[in-house]
N, C-alpha and C. Protein backbone atom coordinates (compact mmCIF):
# COMPACT_ATOMS: atom_id res chain seq x y z
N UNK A 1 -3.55 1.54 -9.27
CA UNK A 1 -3.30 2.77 -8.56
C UNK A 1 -2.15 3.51 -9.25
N UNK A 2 -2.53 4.71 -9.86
CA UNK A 2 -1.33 5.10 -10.04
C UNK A 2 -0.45 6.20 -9.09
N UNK A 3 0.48 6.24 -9.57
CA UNK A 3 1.94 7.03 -8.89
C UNK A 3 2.48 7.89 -9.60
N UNK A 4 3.28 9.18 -9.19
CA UNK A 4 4.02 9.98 -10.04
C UNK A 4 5.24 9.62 -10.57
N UNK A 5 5.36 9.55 -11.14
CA UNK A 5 6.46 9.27 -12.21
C UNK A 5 7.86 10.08 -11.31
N UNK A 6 8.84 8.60 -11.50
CA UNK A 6 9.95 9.40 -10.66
C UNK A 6 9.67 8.55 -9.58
N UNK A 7 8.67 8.42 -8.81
CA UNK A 7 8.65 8.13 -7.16
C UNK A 7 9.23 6.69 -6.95
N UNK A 8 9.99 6.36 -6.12
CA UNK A 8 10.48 5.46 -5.76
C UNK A 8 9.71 4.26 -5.01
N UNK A 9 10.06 3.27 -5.75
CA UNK A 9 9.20 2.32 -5.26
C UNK A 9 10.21 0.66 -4.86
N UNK A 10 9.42 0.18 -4.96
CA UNK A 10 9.93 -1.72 -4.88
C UNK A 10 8.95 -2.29 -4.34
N UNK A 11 8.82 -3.66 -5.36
CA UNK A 11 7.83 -4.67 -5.06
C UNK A 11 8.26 -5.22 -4.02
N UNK A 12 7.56 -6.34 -3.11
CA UNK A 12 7.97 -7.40 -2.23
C UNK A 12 6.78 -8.46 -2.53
N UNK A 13 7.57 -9.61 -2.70
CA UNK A 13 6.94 -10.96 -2.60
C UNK A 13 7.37 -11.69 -1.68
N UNK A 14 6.50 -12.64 -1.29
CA UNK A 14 6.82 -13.41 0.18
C UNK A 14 5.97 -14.27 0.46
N UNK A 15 6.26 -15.63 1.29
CA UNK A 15 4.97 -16.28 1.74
C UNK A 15 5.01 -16.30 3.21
N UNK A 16 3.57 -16.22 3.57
CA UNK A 16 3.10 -15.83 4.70
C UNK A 16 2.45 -17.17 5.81
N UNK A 17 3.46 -17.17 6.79
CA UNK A 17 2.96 -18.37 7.53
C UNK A 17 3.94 -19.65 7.49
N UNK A 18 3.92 -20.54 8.33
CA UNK A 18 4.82 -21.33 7.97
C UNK A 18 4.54 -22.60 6.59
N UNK A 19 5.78 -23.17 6.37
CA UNK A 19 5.85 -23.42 5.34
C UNK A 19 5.09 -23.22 3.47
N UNK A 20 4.38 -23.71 3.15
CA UNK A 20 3.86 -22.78 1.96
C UNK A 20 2.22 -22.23 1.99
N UNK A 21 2.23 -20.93 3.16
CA UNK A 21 1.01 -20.29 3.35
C UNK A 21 0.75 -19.79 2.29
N UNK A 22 0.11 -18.15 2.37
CA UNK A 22 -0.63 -17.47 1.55
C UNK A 22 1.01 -16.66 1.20
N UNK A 23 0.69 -16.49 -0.13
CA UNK A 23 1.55 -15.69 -0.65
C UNK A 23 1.24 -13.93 -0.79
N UNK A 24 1.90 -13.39 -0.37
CA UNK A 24 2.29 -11.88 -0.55
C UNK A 24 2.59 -10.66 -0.57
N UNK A 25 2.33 -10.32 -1.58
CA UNK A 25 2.90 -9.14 -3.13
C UNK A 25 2.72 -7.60 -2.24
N UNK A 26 4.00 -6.78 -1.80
CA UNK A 26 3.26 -5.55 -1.66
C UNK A 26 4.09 -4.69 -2.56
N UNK A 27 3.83 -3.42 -3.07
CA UNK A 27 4.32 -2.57 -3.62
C UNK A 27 4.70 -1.08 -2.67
N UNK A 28 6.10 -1.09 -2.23
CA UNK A 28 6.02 0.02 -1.07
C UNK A 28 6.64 0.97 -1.55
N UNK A 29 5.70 2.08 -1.80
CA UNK A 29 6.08 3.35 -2.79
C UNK A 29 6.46 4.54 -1.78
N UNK A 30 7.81 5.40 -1.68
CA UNK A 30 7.66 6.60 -0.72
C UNK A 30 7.24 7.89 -1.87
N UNK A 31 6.43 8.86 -1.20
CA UNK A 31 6.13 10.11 -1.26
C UNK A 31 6.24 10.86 -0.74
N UNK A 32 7.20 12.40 -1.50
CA UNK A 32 7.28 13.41 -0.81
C UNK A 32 6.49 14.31 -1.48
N UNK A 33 5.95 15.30 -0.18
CA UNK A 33 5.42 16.60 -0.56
C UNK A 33 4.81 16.97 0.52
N UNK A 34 3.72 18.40 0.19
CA UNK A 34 3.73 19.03 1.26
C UNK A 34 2.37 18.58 1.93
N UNK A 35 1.84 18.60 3.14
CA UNK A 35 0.35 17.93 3.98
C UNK A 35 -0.24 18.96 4.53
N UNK A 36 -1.75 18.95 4.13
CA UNK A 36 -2.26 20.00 5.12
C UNK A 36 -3.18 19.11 5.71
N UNK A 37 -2.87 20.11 7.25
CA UNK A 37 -4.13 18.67 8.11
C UNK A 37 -5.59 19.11 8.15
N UNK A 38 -6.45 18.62 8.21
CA UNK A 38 -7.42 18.90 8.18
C UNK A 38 -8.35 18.32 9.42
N UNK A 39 -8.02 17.16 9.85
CA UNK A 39 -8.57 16.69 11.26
C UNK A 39 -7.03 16.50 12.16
N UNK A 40 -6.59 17.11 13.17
CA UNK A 40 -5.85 16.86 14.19
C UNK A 40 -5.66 15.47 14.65
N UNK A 41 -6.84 15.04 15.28
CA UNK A 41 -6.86 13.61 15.79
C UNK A 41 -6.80 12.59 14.76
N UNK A 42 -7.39 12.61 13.40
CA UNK A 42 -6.90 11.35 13.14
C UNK A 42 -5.50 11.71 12.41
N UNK A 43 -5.14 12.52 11.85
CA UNK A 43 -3.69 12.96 11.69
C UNK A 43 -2.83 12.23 12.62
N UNK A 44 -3.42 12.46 13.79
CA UNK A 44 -2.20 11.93 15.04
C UNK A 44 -1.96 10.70 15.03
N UNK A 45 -3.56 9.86 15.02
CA UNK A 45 -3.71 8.71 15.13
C UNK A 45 -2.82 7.93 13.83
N UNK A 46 -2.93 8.31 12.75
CA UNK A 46 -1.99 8.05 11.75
C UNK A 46 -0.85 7.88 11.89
N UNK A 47 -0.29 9.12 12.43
CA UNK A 47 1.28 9.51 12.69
C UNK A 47 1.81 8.37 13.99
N UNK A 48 0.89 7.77 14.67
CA UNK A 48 1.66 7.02 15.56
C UNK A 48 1.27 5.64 15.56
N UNK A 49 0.38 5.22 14.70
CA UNK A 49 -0.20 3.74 14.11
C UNK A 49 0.02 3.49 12.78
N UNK A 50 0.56 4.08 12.30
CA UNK A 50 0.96 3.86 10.28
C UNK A 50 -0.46 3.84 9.79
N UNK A 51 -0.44 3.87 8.53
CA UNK A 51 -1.77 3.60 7.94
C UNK A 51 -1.40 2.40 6.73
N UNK A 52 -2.69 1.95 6.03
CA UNK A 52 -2.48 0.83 5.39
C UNK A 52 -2.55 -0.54 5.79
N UNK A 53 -2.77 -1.49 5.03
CA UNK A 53 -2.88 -2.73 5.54
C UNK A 53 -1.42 -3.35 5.72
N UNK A 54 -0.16 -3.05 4.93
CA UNK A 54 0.88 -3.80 5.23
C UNK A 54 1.72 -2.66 6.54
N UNK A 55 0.96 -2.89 7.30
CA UNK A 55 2.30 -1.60 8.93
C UNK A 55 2.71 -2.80 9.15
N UNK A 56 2.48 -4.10 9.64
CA UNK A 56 2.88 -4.90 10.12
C UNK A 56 4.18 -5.42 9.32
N UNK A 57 4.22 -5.31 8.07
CA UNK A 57 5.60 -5.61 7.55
C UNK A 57 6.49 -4.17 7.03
N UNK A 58 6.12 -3.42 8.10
CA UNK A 58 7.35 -2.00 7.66
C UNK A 58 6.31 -1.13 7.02
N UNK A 59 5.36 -1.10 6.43
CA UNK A 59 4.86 0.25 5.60
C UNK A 59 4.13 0.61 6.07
N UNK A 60 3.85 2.04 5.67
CA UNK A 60 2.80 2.63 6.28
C UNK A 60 3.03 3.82 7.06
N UNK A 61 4.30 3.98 7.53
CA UNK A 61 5.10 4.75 8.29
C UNK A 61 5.14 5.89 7.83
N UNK A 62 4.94 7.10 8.87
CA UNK A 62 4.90 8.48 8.30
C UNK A 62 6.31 9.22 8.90
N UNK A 63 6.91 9.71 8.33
CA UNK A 63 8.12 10.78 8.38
C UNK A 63 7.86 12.50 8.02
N UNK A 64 7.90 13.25 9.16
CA UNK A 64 7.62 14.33 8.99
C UNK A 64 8.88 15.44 8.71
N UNK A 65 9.22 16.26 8.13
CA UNK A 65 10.41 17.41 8.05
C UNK A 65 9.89 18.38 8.42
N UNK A 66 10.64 19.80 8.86
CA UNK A 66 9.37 21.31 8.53
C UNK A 66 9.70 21.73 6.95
N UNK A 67 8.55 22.58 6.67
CA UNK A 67 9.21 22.80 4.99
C UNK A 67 9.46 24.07 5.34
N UNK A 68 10.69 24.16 4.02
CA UNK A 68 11.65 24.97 3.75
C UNK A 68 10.65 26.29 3.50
């Protein structure tokens, strides 16, 4: 997958479960810029359930500003 150059990122490694479960790897990249919505409802549904498979460990999370 690529990313724009510049964007801030960090890997995470980890094992999952007690003692030596499944291991892992996420890459949690933030992006800024501007959104146009195009469906309301799942927009919303997004905005208050994260999207992605890792929400459960922090990502996925949406942060809104108004633009300038």
């Amino acid at each position: 997958m690529a990313r724009p150059s510049g964007t801030p990122s960090r890997k995470l490694k980890f094992w999952k479960g007690e003692g030596r479960g499944e291991r892992v790897t996420l890459l949690a990249v933030t992006l800024e810029g501007k959104l146009r919505v195009k469906d309301v409802e799942v927009f919303r549904r997004s905005l208050t359930h994260g999207i992605g498979r890792a929400k459960g460990y922090g990502c996925g999370l949406i942060s809104l500003a108004a633009s300038r």
